[in-house]
N, C-alpha and C. Protein backbone atom coordinates (compact mmCIF):
# COMPACT_ATOMS: atom_id res chain seq x y z
N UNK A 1 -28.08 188.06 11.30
CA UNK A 1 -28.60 186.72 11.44
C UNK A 1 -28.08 185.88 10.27
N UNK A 2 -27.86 184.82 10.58
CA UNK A 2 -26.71 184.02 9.41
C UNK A 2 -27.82 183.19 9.21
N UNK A 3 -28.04 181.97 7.65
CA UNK A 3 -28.99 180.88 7.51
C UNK A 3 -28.55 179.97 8.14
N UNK A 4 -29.80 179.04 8.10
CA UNK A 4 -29.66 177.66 9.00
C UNK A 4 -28.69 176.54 8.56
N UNK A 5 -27.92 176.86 7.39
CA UNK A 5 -26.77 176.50 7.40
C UNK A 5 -25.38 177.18 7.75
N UNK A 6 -25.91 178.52 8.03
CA UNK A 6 -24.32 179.57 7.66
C UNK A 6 -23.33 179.27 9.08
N UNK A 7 -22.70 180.27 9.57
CA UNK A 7 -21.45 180.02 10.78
C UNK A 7 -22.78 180.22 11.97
N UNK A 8 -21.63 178.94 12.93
CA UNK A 8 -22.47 178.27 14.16
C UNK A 8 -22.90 179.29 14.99
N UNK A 9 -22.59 180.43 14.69
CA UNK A 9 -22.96 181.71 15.56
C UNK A 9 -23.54 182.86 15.02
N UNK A 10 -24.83 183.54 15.33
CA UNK A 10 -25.66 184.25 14.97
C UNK A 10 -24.79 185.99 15.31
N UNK A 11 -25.25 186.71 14.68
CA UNK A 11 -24.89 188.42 14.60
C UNK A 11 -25.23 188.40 16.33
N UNK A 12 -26.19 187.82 16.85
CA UNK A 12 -26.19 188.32 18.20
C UNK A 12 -25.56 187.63 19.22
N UNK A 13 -24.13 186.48 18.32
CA UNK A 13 -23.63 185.63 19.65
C UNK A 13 -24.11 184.39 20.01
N UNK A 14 -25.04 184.15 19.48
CA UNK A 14 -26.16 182.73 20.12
C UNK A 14 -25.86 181.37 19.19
N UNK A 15 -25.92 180.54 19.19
CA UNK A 15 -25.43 179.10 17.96
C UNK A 15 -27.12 179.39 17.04
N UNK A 16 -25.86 178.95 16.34
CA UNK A 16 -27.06 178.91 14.87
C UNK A 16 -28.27 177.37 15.65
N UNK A 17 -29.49 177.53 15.24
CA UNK A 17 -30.53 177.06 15.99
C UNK A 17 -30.00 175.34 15.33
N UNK A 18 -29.28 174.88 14.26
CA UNK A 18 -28.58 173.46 13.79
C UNK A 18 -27.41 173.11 14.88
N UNK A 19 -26.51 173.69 14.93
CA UNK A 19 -25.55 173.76 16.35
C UNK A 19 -26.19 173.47 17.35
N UNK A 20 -27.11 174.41 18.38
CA UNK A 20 -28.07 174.42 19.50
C UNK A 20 -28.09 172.58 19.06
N UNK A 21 -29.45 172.45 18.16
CA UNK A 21 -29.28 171.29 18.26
C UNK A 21 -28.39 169.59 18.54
N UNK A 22 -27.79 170.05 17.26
CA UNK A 22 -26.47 168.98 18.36
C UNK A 22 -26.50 169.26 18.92
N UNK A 23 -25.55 170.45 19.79
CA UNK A 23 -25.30 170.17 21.04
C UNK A 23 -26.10 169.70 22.18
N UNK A 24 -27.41 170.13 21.95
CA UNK A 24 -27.92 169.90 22.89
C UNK A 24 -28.58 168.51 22.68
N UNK A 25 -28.28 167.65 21.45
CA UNK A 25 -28.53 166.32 21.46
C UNK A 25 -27.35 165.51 22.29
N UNK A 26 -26.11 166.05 21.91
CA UNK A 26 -24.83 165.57 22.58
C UNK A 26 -25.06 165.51 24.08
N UNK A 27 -25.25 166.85 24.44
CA UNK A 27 -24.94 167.35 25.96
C UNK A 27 -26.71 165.82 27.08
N UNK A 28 -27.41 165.13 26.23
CA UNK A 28 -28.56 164.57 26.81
C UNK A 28 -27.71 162.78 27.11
N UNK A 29 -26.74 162.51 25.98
CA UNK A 29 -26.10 161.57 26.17
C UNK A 29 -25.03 161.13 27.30
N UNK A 30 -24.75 159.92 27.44
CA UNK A 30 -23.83 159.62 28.36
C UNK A 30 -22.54 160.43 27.89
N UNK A 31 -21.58 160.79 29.25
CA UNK A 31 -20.14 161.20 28.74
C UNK A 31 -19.42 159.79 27.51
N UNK A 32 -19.09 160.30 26.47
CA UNK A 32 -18.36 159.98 25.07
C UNK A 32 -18.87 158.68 24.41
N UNK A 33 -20.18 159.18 24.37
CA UNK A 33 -21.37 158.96 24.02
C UNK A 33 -21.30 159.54 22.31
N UNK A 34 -21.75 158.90 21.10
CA UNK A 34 -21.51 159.52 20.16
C UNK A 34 -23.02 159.59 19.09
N UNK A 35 -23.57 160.21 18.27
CA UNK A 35 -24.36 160.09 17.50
C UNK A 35 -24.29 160.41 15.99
N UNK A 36 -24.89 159.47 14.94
CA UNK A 36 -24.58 159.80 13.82
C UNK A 36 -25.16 161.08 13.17
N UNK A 37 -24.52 161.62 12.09
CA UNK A 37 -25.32 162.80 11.20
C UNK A 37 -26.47 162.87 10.95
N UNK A 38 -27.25 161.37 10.63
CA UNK A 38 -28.77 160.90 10.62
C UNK A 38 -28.75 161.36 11.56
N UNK A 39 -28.49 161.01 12.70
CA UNK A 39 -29.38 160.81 14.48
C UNK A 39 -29.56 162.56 14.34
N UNK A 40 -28.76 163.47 13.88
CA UNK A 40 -28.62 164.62 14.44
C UNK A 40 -29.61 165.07 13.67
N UNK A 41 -29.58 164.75 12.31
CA UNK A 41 -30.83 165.69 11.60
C UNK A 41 -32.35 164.84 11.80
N UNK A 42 -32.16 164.01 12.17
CA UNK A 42 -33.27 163.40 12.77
C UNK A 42 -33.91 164.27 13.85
N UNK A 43 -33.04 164.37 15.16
CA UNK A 43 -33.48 165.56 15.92
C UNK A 43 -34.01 166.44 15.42
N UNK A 44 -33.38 167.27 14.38
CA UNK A 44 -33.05 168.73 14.07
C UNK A 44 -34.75 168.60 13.86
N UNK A 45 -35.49 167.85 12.55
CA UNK A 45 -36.47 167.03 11.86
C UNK A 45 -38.05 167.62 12.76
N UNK A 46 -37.51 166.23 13.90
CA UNK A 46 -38.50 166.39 14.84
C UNK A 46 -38.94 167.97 15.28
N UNK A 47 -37.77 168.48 15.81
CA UNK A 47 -37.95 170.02 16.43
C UNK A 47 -38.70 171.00 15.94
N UNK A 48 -38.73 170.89 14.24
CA UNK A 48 -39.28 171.66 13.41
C UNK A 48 -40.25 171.11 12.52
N UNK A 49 -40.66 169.79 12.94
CA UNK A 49 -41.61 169.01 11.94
C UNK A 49 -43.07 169.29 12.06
N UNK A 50 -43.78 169.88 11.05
CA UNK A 50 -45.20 170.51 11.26
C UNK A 50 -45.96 169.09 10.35
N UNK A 51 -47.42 169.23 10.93
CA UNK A 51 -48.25 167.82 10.23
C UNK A 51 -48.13 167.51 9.19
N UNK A 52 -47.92 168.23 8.17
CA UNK A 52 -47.72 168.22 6.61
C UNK A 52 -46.46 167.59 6.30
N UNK A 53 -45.65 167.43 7.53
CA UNK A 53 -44.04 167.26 6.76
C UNK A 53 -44.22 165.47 6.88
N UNK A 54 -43.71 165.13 5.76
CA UNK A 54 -42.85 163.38 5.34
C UNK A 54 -42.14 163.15 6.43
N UNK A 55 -42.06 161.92 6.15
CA UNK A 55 -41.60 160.91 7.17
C UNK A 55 -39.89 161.11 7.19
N UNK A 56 -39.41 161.58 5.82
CA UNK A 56 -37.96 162.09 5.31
C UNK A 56 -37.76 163.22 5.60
N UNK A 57 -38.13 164.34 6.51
CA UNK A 57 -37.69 165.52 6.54
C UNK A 57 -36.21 165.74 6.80
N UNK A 58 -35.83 164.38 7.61
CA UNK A 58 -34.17 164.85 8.41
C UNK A 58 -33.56 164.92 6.93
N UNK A 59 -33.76 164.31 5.60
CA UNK A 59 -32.69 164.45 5.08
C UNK A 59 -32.81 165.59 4.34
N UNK A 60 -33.60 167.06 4.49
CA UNK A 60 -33.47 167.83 4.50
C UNK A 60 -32.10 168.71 5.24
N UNK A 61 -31.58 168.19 6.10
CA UNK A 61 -31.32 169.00 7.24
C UNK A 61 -29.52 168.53 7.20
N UNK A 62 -29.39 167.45 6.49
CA UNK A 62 -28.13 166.63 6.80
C UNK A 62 -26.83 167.62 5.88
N UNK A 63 -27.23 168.17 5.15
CA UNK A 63 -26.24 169.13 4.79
C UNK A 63 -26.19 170.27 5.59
N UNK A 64 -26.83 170.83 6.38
CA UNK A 64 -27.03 171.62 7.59
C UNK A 64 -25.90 171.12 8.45
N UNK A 65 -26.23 170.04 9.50
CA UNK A 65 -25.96 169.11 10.16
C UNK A 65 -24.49 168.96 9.93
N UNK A 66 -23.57 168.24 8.89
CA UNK A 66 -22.37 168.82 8.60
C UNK A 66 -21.88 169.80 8.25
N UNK A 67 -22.29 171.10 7.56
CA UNK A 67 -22.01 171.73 8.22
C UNK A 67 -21.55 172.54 9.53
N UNK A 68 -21.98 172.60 9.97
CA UNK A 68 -22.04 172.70 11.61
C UNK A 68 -21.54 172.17 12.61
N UNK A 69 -21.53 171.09 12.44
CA UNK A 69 -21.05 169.78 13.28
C UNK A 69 -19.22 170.32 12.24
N UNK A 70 -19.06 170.62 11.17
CA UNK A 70 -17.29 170.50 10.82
C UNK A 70 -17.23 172.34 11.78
N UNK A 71 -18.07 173.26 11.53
CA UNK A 71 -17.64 174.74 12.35
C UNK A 71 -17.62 174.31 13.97
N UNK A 72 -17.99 173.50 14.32
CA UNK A 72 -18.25 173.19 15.97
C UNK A 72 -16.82 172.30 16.09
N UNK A 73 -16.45 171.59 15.80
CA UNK A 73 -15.66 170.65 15.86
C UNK A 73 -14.02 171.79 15.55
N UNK A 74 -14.19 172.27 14.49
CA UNK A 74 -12.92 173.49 14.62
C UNK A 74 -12.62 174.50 15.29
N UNK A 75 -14.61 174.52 16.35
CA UNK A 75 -13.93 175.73 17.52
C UNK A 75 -13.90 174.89 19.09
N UNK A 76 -13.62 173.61 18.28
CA UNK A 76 -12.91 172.49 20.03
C UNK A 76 -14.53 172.19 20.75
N UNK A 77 -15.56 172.14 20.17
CA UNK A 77 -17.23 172.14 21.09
C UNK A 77 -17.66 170.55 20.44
N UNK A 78 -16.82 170.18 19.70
CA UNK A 78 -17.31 168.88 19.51
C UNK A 78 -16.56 167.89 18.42
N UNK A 79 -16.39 166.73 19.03
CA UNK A 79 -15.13 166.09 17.81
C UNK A 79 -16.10 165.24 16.55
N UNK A 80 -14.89 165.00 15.55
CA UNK A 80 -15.95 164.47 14.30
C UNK A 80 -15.08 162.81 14.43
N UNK A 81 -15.94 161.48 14.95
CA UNK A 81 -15.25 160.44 14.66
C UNK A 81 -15.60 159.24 13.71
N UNK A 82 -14.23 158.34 12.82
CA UNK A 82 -14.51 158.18 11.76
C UNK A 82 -14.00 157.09 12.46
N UNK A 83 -14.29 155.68 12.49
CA UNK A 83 -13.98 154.47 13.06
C UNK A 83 -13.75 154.70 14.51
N UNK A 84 -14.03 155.65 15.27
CA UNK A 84 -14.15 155.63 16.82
C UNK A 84 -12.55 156.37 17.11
N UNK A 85 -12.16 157.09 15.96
CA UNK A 85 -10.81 158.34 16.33
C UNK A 85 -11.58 159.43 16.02
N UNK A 86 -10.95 160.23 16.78
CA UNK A 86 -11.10 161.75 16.15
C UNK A 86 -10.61 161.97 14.78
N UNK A 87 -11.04 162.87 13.76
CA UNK A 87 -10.24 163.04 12.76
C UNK A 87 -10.37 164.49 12.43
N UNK A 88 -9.73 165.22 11.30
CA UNK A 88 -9.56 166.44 11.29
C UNK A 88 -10.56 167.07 10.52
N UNK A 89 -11.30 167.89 11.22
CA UNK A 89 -13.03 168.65 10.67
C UNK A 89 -12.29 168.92 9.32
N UNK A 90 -11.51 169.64 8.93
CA UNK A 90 -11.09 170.06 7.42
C UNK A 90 -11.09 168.91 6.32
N UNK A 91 -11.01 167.61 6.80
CA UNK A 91 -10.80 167.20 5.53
C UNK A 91 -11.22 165.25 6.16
N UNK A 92 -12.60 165.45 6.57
CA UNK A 92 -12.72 164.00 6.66
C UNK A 92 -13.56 163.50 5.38
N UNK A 93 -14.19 162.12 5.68
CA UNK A 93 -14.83 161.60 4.37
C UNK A 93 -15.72 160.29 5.26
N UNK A 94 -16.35 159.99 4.34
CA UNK A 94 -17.32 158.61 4.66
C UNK A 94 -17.69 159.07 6.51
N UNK A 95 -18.03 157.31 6.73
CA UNK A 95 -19.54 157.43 7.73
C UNK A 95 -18.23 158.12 8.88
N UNK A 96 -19.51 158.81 9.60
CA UNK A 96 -18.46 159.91 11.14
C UNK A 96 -19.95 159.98 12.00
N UNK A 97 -19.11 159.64 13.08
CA UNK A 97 -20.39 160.02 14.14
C UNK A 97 -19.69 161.43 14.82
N UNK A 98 -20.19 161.91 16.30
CA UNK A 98 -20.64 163.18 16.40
C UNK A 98 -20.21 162.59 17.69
N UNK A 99 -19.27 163.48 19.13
CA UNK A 99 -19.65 163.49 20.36
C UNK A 99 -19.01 164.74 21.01
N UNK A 100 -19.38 164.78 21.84
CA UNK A 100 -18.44 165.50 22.44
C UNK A 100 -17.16 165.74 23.54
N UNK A 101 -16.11 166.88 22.91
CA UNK A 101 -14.59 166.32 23.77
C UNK A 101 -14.81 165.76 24.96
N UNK A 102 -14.22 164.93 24.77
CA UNK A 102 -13.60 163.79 26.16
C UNK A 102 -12.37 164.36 26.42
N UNK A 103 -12.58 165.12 27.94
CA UNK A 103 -11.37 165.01 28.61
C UNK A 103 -10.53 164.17 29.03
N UNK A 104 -9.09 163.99 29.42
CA UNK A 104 -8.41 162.90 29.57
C UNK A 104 -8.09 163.00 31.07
């Protein structure tokens, strides 16, 4: 079992439960449809937010969140875009939203 930051895939095959998320925030949107790193750990937030937790939990989660979102994006399950291009998971920077490949 890998941590909730480690590689997008668990010892038993399954996406790390941060992955699951995107994707399955992605997969609720219109086709090339995109969401930011906030939006994602925002989700992530909600999913796991017990009464006690702040109103700030997602930014717990946002180093998670890229993580994940750069291992997903290098195994082709989801692109990283930086002014509305794709750019290369290895070595982007500043604001990037999140969608998933658009076929042509």
């Amino acid at each position: 079992m890998t941590t909730l930051a480690g590689n997008a895939e668990t010892a038993e095959g399954r996406d790390d439960p941060v992955a699951e998320a995107i994707l399955d925030t992605l997969s609720a949107l219109a086709p090339g449809a995109s969401i930011s790193l906030m939006d994602a750990a925002k989700a992530i937030a909600e999913r796991r937010r017990r009464p006690t937790d702040g109103s700030e939990l997602w930014r717990r989660y946002m180093n998670a969140v890229r993580q994940q979102a750069t291992h997903l994006a290098r195994q082709g399950r989801l692109e990283i875009l930086r002014k509305g291009q794709p750019v290369d998971p290895k070595s982007f920077k500043g604001v990037v939203r999140l969608r998933l490949p658009v076929s042509s």
